[in-house]
Protein backbone atom coordinates (compact mmCIF):
# COMPACT_ATOMS: atom_id res chain seq x y z
CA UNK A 1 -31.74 -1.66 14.12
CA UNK A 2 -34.78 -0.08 15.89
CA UNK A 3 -33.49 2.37 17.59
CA UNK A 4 -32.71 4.14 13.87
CA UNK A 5 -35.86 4.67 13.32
CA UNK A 6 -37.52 5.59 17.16
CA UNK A 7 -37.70 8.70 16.34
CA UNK A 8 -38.87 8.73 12.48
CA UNK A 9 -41.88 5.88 14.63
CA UNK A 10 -42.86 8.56 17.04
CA UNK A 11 -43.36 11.23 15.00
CA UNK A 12 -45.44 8.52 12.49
CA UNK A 13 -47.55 7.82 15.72
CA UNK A 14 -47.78 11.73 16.65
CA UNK A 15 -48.84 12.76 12.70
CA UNK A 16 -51.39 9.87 13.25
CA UNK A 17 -53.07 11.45 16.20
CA UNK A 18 -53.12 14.69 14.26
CA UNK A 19 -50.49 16.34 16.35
CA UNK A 20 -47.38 16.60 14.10
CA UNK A 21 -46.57 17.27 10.52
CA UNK A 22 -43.36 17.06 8.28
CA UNK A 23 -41.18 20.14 6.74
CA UNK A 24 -38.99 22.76 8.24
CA UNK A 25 -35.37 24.01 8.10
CA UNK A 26 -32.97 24.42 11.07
CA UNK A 27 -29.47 25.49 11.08
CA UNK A 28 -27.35 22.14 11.25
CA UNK A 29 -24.15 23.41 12.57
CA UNK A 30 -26.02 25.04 15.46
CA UNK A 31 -27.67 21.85 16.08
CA UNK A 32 -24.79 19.97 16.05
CA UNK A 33 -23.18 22.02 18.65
CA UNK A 34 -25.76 21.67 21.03
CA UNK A 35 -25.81 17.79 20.39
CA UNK A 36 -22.30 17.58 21.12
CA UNK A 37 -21.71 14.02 19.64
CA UNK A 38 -20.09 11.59 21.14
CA UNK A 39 -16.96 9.36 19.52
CA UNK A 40 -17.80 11.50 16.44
CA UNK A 41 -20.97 9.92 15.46
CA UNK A 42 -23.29 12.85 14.45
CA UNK A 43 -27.35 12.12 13.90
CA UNK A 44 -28.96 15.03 13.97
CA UNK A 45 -33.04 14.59 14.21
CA UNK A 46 -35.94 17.22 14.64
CA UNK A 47 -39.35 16.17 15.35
CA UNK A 48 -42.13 18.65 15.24
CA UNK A 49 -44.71 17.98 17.56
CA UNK A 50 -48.05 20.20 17.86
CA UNK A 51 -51.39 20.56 16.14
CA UNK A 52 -51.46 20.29 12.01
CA UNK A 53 -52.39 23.67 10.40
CA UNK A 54 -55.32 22.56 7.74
CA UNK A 55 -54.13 25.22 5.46
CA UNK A 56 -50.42 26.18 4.10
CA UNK A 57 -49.35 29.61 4.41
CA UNK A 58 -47.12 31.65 1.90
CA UNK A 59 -43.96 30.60 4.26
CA UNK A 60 -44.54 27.04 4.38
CA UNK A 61 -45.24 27.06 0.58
CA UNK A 62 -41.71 28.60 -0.26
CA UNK A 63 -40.10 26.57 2.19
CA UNK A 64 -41.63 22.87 0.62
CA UNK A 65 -40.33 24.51 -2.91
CA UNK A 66 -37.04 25.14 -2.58
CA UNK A 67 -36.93 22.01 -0.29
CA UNK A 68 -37.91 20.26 -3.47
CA UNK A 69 -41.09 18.52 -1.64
CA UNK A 70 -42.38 17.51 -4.31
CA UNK A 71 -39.57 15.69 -6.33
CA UNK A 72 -39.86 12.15 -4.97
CA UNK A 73 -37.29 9.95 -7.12
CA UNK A 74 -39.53 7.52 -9.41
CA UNK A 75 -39.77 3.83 -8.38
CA UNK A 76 -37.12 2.55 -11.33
CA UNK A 77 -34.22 5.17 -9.58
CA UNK A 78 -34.74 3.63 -6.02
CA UNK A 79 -35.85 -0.26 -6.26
CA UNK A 80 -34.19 -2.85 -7.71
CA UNK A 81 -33.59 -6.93 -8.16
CA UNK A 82 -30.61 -9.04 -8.24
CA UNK A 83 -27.93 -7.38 -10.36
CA UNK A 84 -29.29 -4.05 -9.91
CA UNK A 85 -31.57 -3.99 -12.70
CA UNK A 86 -34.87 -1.84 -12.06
CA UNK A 87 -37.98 -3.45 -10.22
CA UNK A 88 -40.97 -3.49 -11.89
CA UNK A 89 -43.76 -2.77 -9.46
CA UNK A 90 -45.82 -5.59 -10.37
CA UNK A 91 -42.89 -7.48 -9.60
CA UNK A 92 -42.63 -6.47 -5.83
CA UNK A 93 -45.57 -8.77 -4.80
CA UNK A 94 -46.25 -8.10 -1.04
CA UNK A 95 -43.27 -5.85 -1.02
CA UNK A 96 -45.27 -2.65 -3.44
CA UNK A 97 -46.66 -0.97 -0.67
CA UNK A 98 -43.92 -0.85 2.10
CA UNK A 99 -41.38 0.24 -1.21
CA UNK A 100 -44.14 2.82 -2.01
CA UNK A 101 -43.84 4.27 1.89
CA UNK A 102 -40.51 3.95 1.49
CA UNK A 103 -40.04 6.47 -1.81
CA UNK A 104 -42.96 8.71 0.12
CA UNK A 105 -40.73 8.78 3.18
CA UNK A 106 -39.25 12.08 3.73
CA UNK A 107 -35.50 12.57 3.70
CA UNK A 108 -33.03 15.49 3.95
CA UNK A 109 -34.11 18.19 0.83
CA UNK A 110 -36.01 15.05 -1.01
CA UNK A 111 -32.31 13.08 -1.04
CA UNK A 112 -33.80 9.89 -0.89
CA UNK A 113 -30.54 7.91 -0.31
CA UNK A 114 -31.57 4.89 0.29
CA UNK A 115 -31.58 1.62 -2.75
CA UNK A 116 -33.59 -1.53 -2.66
CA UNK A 117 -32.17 -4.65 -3.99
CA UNK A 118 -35.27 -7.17 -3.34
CA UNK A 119 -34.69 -11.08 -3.95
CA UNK A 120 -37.16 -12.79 -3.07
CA UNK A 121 -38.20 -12.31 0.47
CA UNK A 122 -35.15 -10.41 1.85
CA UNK A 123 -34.76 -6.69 1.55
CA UNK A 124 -31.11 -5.08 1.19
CA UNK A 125 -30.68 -1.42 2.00
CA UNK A 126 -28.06 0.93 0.73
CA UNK A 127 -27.35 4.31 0.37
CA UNK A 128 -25.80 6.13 -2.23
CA UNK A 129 -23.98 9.01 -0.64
CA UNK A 130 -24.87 13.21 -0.91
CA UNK A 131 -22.32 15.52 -1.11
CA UNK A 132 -22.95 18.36 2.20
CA UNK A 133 -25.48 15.63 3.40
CA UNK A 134 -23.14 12.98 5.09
CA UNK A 135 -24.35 13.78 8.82
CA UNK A 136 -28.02 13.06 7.65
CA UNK A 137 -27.45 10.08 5.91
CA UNK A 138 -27.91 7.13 8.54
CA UNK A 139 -31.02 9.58 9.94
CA UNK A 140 -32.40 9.08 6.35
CA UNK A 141 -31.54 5.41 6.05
CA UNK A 142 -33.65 4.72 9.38
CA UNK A 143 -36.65 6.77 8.34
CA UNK A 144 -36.93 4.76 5.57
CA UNK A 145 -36.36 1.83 7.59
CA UNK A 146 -39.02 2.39 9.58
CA UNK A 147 -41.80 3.08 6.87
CA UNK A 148 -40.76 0.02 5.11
CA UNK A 149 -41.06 -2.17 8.29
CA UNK A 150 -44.28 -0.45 9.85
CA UNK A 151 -45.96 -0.99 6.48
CA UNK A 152 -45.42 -4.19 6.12
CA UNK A 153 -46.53 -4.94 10.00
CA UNK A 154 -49.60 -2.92 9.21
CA UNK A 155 -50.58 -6.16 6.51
CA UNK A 156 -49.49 -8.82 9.15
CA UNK A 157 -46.08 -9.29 7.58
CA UNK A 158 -43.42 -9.27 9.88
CA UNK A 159 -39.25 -9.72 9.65
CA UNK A 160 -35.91 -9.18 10.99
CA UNK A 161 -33.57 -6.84 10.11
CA UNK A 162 -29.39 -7.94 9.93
CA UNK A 163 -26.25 -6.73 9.05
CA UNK A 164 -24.59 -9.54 6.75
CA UNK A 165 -22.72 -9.29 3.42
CA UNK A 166 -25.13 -9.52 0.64
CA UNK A 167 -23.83 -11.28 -2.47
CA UNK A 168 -25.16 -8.10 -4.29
CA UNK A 169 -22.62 -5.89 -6.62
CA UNK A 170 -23.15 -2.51 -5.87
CA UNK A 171 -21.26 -0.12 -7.44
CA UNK A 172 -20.96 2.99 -6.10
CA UNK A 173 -23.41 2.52 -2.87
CA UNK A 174 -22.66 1.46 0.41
CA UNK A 175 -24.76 -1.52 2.24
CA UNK A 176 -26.37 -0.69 5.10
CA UNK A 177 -28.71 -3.66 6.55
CA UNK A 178 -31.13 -6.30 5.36
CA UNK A 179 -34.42 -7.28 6.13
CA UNK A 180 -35.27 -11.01 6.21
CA UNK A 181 -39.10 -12.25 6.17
CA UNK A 182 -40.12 -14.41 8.88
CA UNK A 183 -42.20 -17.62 8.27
């Protein structure tokens, strides 16, 4: 499952050190072209790497609007418990923060596909599908992979991630992967 999320890791480690920064538009066909995907899988990823500009220009301002930047989904839309029914973030125990990085991860124009079905320590993923998005979708599933699992390394809490059939309804989503705590 890590190599989802090498790239979404890299650029973490690069915004870190001051050297990268999220937002941006590029022309996907184009992109896909030069990728030239094999057996048809297509995961498209850019990464920009350079020095942060401390103030926003007129550009970058339109472009994080009609990007919708700033319409994160709220907690009860993404994060859930057995049967689907909404998380409460007092009920997430250990688990609020690494959710939390996982809403504030950034996805293809704010999608946020991803859903959380937590019981009790085990984690499972799925993704609720975007029409005119479906090449981004496993590239947004691993970013917010990776900011769930960093986050919770950060604390000293540390798991494996498998693909197994969850005895989880989920109408309407696709699973993707679950993430097991380790003793």
């Amino acid at each position: 499952m890590g190599t989802r999320w090498r790239g979404s890791s890299s650029t973490l480690q690069a915004w870190v050190l001051e050297h990268a920064g999220w937002g941006g538009t590029f022309n996907k066909q184009g992109f896909l072209e030069l990728l030239s995907p094999v057996d048809g899988e297509i995961m498209p990823a850019i990464t920009p790497i350079g020095y942060v500009n401390k103030t926003r220009g007129t550009f970058g301002m339109a472009v994080r609007y009609f990007a919708g930047a700033g319409n994160r989904k709220p907690w009860s839309n993404l994060f859930f418990k057995q049967g689907f029914t909404p998380l409460k973030k007092e009920d997430a125990g250990v688990f609020v923060d690494a959710l939390e990085m996982g809403r504030l991860a950034p996805s293809a124009s704010n999608g946020q596909p991803w859903r959380v079905v937590l019981d009790g320590d085990t984690a499972h993923f799925y993704f609720k599908a975007r029409k005119g998005y479906e090449s981004m979708n496993r590239l947004d599933m691993g970013i917010a992979f990776c900011h769930f699992d960093l986050s919770l390394k950060e604390v000293g809490i540390t798991g494996e991630w498998e693909v197994t059939t969850p005895n989880v309804a989920s109408s309407g989503l696709k699973y993707i992967a679950t993430w097991n705590r380790q003793a």
